[in-house]
PDB file of N, CA and C in Angstrom:
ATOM      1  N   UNK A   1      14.846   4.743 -15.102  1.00  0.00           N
ATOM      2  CA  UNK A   1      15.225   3.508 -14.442  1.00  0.00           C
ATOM      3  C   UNK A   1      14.973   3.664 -12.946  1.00  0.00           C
ATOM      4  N   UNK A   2      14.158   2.620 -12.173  1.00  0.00           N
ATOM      5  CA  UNK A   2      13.730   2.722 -11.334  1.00  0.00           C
ATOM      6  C   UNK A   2      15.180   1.980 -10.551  1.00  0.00           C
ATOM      7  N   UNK A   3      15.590   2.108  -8.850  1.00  0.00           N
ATOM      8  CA  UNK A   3      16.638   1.605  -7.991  1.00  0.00           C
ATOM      9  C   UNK A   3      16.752   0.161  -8.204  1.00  0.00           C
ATOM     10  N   UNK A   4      15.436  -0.637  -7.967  1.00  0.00           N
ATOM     11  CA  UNK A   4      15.940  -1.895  -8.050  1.00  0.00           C
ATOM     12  C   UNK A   4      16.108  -2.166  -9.530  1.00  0.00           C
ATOM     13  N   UNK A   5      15.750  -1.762 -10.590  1.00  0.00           N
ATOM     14  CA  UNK A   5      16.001  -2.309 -11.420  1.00  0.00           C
ATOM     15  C   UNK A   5      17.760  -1.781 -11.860  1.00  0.00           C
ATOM     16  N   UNK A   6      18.024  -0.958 -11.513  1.00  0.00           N
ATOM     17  CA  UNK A   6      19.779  -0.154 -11.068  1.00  0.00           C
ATOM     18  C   UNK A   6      20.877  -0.955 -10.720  1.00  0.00           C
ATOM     19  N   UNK A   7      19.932  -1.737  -9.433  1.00  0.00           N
ATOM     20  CA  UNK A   7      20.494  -2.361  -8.654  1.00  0.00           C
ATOM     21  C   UNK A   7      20.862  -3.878  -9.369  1.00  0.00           C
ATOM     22  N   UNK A   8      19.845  -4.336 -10.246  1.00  0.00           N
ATOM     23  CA  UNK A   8      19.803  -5.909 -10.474  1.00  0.00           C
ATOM     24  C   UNK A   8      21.077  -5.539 -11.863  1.00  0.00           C
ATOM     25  N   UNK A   9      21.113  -4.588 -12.421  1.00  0.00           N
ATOM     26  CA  UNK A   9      21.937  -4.174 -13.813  1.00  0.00           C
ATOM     27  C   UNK A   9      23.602  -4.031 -13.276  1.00  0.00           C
ATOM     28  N   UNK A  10      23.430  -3.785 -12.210  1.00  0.00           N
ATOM     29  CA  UNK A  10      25.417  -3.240 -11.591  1.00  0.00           C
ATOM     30  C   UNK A  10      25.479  -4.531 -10.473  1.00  0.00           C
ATOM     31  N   UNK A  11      24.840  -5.451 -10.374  1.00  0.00           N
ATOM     32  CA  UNK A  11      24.840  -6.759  -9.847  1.00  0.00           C
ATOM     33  C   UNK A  11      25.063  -7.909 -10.622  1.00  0.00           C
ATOM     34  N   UNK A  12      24.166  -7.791 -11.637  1.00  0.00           N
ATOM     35  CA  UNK A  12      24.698  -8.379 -13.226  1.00  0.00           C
ATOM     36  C   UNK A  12      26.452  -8.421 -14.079  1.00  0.00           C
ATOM     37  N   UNK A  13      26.549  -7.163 -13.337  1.00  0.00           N
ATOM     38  CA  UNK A  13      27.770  -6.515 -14.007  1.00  0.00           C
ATOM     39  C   UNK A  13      29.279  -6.920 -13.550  1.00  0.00           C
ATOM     40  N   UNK A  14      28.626  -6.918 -12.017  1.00  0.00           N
ATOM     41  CA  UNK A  14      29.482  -7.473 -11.154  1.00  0.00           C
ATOM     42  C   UNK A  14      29.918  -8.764 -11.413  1.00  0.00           C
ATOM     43  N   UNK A  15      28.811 -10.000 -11.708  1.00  0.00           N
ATOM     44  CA  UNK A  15      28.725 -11.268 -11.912  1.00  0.00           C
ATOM     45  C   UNK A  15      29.555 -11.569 -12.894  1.00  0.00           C
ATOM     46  N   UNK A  16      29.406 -11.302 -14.358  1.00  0.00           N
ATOM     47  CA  UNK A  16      30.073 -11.010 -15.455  1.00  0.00           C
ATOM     48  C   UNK A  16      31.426 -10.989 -15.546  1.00  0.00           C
ATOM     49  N   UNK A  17      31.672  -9.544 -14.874  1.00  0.00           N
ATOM     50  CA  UNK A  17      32.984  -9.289 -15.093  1.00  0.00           C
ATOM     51  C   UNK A  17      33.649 -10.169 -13.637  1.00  0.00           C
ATOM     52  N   UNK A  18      33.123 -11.227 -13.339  1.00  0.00           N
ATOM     53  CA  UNK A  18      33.670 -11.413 -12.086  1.00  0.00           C
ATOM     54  C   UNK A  18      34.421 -10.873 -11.001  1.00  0.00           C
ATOM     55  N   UNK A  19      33.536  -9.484 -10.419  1.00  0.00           N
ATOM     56  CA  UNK A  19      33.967  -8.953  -9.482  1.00  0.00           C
ATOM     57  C   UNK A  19      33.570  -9.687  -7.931  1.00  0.00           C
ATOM     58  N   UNK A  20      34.218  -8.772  -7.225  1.00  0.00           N
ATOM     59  CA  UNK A  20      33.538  -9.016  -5.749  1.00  0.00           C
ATOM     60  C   UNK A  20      32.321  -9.113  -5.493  1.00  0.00           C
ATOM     61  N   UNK A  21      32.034 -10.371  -5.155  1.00  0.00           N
ATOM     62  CA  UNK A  21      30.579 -10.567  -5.125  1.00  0.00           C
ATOM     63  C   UNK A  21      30.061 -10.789  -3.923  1.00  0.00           C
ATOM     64  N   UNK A  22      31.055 -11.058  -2.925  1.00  0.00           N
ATOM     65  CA  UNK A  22      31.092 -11.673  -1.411  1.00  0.00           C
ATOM     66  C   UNK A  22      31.379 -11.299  -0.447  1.00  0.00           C
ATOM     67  N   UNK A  23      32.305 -10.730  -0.562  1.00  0.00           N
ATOM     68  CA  UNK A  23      33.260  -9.677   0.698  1.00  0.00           C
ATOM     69  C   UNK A  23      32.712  -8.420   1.248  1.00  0.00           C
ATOM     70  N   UNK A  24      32.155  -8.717   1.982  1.00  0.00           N
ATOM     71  CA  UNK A  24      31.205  -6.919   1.981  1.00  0.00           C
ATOM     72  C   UNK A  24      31.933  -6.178   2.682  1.00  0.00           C
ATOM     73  N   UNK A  25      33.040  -6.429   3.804  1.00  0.00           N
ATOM     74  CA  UNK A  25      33.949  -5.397   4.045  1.00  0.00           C
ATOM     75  C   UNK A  25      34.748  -4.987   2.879  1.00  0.00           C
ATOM     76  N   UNK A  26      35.447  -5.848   2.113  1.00  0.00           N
ATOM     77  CA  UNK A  26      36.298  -5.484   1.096  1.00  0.00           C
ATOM     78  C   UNK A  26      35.133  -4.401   0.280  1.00  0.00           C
ATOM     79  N   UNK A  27      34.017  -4.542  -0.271  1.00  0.00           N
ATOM     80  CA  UNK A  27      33.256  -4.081  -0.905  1.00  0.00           C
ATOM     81  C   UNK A  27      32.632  -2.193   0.178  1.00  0.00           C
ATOM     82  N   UNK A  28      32.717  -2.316   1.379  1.00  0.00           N
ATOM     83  CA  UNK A  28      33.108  -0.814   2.127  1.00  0.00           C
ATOM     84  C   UNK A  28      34.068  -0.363   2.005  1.00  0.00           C
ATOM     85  N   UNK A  29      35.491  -0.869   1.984  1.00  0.00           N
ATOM     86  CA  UNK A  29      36.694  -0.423   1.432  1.00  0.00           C
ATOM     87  C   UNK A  29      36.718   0.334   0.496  1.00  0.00           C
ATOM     88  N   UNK A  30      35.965  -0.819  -0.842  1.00  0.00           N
ATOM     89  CA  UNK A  30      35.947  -0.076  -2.310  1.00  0.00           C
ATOM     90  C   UNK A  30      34.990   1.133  -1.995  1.00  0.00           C
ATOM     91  N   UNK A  31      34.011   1.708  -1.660  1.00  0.00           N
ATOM     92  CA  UNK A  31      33.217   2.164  -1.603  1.00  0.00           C
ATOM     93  C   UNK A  31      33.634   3.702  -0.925  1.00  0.00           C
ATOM     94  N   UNK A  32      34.152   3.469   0.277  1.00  0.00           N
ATOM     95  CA  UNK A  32      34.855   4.023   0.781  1.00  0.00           C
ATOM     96  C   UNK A  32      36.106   5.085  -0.213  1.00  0.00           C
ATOM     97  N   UNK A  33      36.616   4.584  -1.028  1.00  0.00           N
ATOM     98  CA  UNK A  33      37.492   5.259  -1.885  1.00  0.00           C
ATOM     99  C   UNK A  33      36.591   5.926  -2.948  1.00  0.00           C
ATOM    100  N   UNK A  34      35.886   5.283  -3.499  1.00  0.00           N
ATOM    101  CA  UNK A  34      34.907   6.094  -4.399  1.00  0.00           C
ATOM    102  C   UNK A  34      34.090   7.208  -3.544  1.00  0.00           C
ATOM    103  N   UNK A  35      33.354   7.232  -2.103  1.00  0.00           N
ATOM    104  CA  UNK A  35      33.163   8.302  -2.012  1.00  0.00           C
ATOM    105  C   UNK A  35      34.678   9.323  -1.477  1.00  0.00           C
ATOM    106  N   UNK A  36      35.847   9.174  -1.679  1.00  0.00           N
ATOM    107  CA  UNK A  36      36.929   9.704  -1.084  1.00  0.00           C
ATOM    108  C   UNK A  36      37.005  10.214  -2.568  1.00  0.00           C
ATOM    109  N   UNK A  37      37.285   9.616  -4.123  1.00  0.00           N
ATOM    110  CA  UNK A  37      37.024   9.981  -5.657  1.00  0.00           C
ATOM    111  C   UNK A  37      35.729  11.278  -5.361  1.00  0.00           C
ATOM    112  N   UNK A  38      34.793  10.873  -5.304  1.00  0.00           N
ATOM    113  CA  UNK A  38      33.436  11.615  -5.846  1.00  0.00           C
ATOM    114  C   UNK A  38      34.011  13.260  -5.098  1.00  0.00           C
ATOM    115  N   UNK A  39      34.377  13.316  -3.881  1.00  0.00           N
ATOM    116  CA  UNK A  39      35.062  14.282  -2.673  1.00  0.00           C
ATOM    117  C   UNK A  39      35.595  15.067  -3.952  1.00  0.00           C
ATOM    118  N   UNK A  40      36.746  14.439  -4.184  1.00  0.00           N
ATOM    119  CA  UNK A  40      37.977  15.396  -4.527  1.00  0.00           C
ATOM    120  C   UNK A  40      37.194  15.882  -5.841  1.00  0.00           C
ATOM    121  N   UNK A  41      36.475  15.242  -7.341  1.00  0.00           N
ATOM    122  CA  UNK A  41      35.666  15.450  -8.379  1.00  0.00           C
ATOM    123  C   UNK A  41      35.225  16.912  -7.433  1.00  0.00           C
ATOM    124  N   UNK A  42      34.322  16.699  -6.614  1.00  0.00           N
ATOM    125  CA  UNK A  42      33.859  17.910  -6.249  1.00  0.00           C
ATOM    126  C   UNK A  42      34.330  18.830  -5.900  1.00  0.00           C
ATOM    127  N   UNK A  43      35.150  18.899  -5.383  1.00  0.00           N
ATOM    128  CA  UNK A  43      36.239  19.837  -4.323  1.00  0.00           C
ATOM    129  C   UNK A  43      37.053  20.650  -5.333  1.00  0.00           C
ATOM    130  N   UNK A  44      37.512  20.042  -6.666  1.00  0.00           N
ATOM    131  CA  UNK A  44      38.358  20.406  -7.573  1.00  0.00           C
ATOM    132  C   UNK A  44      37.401  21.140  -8.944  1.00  0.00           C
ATOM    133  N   UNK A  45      36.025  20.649  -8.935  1.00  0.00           N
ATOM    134  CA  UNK A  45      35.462  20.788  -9.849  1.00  0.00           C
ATOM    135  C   UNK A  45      35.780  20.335 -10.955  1.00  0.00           C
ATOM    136  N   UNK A  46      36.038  19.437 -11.100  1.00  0.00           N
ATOM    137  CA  UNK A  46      36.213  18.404 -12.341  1.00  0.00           C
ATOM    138  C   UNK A  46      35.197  17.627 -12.848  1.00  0.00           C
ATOM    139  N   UNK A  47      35.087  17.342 -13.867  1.00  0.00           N
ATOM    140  CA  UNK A  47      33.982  17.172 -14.820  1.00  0.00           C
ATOM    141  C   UNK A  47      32.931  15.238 -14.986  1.00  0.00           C
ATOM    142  N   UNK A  48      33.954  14.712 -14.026  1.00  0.00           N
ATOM    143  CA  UNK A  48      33.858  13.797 -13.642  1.00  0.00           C
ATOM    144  C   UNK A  48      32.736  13.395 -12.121  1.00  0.00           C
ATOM    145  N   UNK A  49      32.482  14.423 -11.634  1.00  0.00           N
ATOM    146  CA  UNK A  49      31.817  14.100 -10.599  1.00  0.00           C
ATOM    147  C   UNK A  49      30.767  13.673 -10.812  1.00  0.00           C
ATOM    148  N   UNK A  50      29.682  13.832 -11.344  1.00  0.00           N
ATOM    149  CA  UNK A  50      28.267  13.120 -11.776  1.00  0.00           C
ATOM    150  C   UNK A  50      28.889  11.338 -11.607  1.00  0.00           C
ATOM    151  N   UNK A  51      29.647  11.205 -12.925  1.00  0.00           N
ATOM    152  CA  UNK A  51      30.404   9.986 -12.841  1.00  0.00           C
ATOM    153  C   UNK A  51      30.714   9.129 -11.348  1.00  0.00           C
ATOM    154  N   UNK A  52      31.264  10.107 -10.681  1.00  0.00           N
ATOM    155  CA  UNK A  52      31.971   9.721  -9.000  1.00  0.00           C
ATOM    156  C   UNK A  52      30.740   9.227  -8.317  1.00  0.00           C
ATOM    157  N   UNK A  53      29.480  10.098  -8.407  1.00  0.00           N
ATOM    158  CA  UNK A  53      28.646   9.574  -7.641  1.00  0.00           C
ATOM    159  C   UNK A  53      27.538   8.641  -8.035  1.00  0.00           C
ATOM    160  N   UNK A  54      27.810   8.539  -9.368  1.00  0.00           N
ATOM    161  CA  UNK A  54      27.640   7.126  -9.737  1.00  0.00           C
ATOM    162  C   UNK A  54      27.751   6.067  -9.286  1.00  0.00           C
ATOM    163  N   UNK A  55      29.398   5.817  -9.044  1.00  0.00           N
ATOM    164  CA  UNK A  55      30.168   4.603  -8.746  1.00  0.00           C
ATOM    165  C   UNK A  55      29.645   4.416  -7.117  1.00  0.00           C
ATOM    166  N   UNK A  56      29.482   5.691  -6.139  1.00  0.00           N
ATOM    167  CA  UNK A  56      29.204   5.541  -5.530  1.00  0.00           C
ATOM    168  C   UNK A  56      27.471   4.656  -4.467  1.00  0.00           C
ATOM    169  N   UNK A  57      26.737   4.902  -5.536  1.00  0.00           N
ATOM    170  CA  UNK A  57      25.787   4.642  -5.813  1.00  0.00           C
ATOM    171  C   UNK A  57      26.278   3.274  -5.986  1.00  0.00           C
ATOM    172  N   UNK A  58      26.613   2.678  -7.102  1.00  0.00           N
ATOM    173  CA  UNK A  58      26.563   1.210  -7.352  1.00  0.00           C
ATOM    174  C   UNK A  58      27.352   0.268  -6.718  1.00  0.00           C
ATOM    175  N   UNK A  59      28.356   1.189  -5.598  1.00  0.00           N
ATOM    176  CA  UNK A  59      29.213   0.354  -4.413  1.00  0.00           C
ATOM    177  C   UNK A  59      28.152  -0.270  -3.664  1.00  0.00           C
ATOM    178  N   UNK A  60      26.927   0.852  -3.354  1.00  0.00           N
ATOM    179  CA  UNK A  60      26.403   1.128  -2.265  1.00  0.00           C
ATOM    180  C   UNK A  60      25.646  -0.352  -2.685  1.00  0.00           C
ATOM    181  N   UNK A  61      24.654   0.194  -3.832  1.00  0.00           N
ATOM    182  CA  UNK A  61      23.567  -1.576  -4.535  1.00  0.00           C
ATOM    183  C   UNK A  61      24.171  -2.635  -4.158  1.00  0.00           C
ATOM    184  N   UNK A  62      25.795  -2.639  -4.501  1.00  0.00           N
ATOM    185  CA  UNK A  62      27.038  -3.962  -4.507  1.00  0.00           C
ATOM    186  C   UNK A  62      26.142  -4.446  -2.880  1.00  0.00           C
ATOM    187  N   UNK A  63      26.631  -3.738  -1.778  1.00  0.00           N
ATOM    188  CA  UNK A  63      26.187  -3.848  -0.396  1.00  0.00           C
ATOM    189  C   UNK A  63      24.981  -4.052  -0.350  1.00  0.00           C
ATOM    190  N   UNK A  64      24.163  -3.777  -0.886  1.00  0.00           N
ATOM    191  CA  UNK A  64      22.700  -4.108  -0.536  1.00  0.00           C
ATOM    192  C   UNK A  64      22.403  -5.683  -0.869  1.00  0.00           C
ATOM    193  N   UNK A  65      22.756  -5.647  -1.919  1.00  0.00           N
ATOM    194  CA  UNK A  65      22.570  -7.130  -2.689  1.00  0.00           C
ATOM    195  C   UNK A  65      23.333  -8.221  -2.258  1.00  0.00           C
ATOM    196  N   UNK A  66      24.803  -8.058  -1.370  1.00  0.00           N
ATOM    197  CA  UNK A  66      25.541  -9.003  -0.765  1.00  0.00           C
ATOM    198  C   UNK A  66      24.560  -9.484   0.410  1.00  0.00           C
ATOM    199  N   UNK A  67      23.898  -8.466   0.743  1.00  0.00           N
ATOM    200  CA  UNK A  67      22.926  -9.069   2.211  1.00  0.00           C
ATOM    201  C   UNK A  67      21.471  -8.944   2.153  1.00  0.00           C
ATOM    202  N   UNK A  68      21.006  -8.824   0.333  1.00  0.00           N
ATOM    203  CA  UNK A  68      19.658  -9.338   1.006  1.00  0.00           C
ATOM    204  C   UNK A  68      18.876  -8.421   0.313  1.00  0.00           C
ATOM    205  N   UNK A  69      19.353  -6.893   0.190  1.00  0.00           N
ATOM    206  CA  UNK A  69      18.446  -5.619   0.952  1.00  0.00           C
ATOM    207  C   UNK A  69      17.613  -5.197  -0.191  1.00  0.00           C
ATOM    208  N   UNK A  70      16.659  -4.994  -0.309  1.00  0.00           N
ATOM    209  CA  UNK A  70      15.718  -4.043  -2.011  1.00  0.00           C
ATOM    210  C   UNK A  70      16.005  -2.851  -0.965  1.00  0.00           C
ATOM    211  N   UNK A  71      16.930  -2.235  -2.116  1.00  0.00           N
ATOM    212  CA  UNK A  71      17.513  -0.572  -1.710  1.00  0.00           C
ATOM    213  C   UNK A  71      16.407  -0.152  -1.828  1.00  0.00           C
ATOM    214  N   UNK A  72      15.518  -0.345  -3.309  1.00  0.00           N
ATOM    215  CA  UNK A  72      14.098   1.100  -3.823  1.00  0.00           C
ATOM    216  C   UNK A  72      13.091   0.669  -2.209  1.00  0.00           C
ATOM    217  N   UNK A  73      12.934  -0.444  -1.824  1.00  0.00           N
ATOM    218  CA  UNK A  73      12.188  -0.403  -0.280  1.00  0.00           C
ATOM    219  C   UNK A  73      12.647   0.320   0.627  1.00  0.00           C
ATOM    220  N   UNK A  74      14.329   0.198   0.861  1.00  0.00           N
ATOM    221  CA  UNK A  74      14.719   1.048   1.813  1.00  0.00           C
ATOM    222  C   UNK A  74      14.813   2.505   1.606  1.00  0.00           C
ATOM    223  N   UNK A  75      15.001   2.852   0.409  1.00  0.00           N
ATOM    224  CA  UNK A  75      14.980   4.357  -0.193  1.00  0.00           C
ATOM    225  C   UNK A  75      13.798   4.474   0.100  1.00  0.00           C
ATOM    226  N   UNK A  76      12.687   3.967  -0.250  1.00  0.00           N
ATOM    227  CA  UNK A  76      11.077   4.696  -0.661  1.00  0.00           C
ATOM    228  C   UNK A  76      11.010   4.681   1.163  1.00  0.00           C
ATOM    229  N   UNK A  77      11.085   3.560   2.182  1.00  0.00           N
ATOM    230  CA  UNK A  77      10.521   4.223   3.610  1.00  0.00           C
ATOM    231  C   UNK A  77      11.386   5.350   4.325  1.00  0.00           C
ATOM    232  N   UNK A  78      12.750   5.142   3.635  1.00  0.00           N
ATOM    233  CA  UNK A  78      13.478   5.937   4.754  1.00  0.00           C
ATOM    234  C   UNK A  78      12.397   7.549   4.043  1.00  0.00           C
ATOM    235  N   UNK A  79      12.543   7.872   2.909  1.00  0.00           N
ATOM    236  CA  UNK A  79      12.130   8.980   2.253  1.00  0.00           C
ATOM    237  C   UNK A  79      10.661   9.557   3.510  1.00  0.00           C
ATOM    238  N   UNK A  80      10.105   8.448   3.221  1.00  0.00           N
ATOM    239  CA  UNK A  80       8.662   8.636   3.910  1.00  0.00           C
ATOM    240  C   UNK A  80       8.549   9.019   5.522  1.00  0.00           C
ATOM    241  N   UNK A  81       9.864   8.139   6.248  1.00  0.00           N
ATOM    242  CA  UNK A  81      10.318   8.510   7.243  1.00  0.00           C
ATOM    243  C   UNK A  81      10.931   9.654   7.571  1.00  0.00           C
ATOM    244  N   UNK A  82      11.285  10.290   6.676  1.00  0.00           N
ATOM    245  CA  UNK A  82      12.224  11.676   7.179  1.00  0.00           C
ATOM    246  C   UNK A  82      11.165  12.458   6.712  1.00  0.00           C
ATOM    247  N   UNK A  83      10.070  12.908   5.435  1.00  0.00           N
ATOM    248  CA  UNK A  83       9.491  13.365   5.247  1.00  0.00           C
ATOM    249  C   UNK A  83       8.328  13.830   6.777  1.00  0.00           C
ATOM    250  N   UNK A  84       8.343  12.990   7.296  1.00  0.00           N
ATOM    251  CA  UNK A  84       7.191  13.134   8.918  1.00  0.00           C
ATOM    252  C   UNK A  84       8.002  13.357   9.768  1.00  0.00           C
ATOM    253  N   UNK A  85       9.315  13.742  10.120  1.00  0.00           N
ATOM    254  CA  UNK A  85      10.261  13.758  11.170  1.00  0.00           C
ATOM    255  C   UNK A  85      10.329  15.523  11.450  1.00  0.00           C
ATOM    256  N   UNK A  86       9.988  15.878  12.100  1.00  0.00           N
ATOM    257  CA  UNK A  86      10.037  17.825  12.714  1.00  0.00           C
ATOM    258  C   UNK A  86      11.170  18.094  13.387  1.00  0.00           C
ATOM    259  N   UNK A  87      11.846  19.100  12.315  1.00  0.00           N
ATOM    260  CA  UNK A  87      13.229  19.619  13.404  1.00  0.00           C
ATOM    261  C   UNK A  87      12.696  21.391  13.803  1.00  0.00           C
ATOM    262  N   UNK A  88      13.720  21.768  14.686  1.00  0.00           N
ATOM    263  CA  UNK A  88      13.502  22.818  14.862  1.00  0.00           C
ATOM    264  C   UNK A  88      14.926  23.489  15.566  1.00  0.00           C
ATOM    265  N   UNK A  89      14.927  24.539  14.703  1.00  0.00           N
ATOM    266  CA  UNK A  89      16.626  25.120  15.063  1.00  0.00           C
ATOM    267  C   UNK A  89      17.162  25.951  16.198  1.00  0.00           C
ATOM    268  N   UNK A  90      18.204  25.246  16.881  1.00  0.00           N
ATOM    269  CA  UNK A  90      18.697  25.808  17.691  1.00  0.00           C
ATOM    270  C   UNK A  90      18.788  27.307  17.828  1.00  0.00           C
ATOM    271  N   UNK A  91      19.528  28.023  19.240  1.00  0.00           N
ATOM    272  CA  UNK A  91      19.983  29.079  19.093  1.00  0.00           C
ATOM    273  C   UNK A  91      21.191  29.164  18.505  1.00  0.00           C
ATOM    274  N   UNK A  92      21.925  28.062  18.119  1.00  0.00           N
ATOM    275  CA  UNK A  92      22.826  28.161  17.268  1.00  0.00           C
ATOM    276  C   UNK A  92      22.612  27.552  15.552  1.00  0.00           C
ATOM    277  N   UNK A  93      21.167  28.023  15.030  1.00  0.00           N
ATOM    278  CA  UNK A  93      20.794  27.491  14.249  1.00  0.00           C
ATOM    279  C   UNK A  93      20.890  26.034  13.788  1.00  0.00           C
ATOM    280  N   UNK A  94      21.229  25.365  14.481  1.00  0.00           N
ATOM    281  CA  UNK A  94      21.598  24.220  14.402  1.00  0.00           C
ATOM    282  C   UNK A  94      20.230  23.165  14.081  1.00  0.00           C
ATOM    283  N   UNK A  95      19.847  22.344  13.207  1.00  0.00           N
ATOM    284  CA  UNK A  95      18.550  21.305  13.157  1.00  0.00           C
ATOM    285  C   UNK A  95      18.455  20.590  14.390  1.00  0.00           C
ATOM    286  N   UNK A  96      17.649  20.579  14.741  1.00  0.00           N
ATOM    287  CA  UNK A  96      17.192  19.756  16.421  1.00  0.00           C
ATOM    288  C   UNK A  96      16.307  18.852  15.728  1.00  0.00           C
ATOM    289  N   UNK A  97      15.849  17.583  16.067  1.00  0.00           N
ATOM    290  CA  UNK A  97      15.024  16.621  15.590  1.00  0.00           C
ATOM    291  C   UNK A  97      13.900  16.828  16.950  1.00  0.00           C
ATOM    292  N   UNK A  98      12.480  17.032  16.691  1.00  0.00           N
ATOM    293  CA  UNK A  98      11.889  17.662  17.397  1.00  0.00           C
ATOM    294  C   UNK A  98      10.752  16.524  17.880  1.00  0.00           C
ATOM    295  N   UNK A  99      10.519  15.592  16.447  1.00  0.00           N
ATOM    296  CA  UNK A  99       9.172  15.143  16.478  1.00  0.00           C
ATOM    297  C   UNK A  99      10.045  13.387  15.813  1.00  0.00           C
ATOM    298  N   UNK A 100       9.752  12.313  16.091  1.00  0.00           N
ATOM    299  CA  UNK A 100      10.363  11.170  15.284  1.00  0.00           C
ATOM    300  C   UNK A 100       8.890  10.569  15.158  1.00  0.00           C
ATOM    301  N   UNK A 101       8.701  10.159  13.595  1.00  0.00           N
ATOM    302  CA  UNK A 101       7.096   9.272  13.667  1.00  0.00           C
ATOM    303  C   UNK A 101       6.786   8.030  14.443  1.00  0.00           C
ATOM    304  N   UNK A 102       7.888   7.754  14.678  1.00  0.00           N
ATOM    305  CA  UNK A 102       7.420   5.879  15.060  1.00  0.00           C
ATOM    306  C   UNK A 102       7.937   6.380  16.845  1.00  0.00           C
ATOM    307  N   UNK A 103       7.859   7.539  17.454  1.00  0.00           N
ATOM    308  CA  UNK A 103       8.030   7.828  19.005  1.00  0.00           C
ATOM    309  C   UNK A 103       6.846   7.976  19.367  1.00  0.00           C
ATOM    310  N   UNK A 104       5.775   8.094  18.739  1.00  0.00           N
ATOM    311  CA  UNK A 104       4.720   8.610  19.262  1.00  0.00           C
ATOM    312  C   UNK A 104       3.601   7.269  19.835  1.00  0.00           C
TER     313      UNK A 104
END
């Protein structure tokens, strides 16, 4: 399953079960707690985390789709964008962003 088609299925879902379809702060709120869920899944190692970042994921689509956005567009450039971006590590090993594509 490709993002937008992810996206149009947990938008569907939303519709249906008549969730929040409008509120996009309320919908960061929710989102907000699910990645605060997915945290602790991880932190505790509980068997549920795959699950956590699921939900997190389909908060996120919820937000995309309240305003507009094809996530798989924004996923596929940001990807392409960081892929050409050069860091180089501090003396405190730290990532330095060295090179940005669209500065040049």
């Amino acid at each position: 399953m490709d993002i937008r088609s992810a996206q149009k299925i947990a938008w569907d879902n939303k519709v249906d079960k008549n969730f929040n379809t409008s509120n996009v702060p309320l919908e960061f709120g929710l989102l907000t707690a699910e990645v605060g869920e997915a945290f602790t899944a991880w932190r505790k190692g509980l068997p549920d985390f795959g699950e956590e970042l699921a939900d997190v994921f389909l908060y996120v689509a919820a937000v995309a789709e309240m305003n507009g956005i094809d996530l798989q567009d924004e996923v596929e450039r940001k990807l392409t964008k960081n892929k050409a971006r050069v860091y180089e590590r501090d003396e405190r090993g730290v990532p330095i962003r060295v090179h940005e594509p669209d500065s040049d």
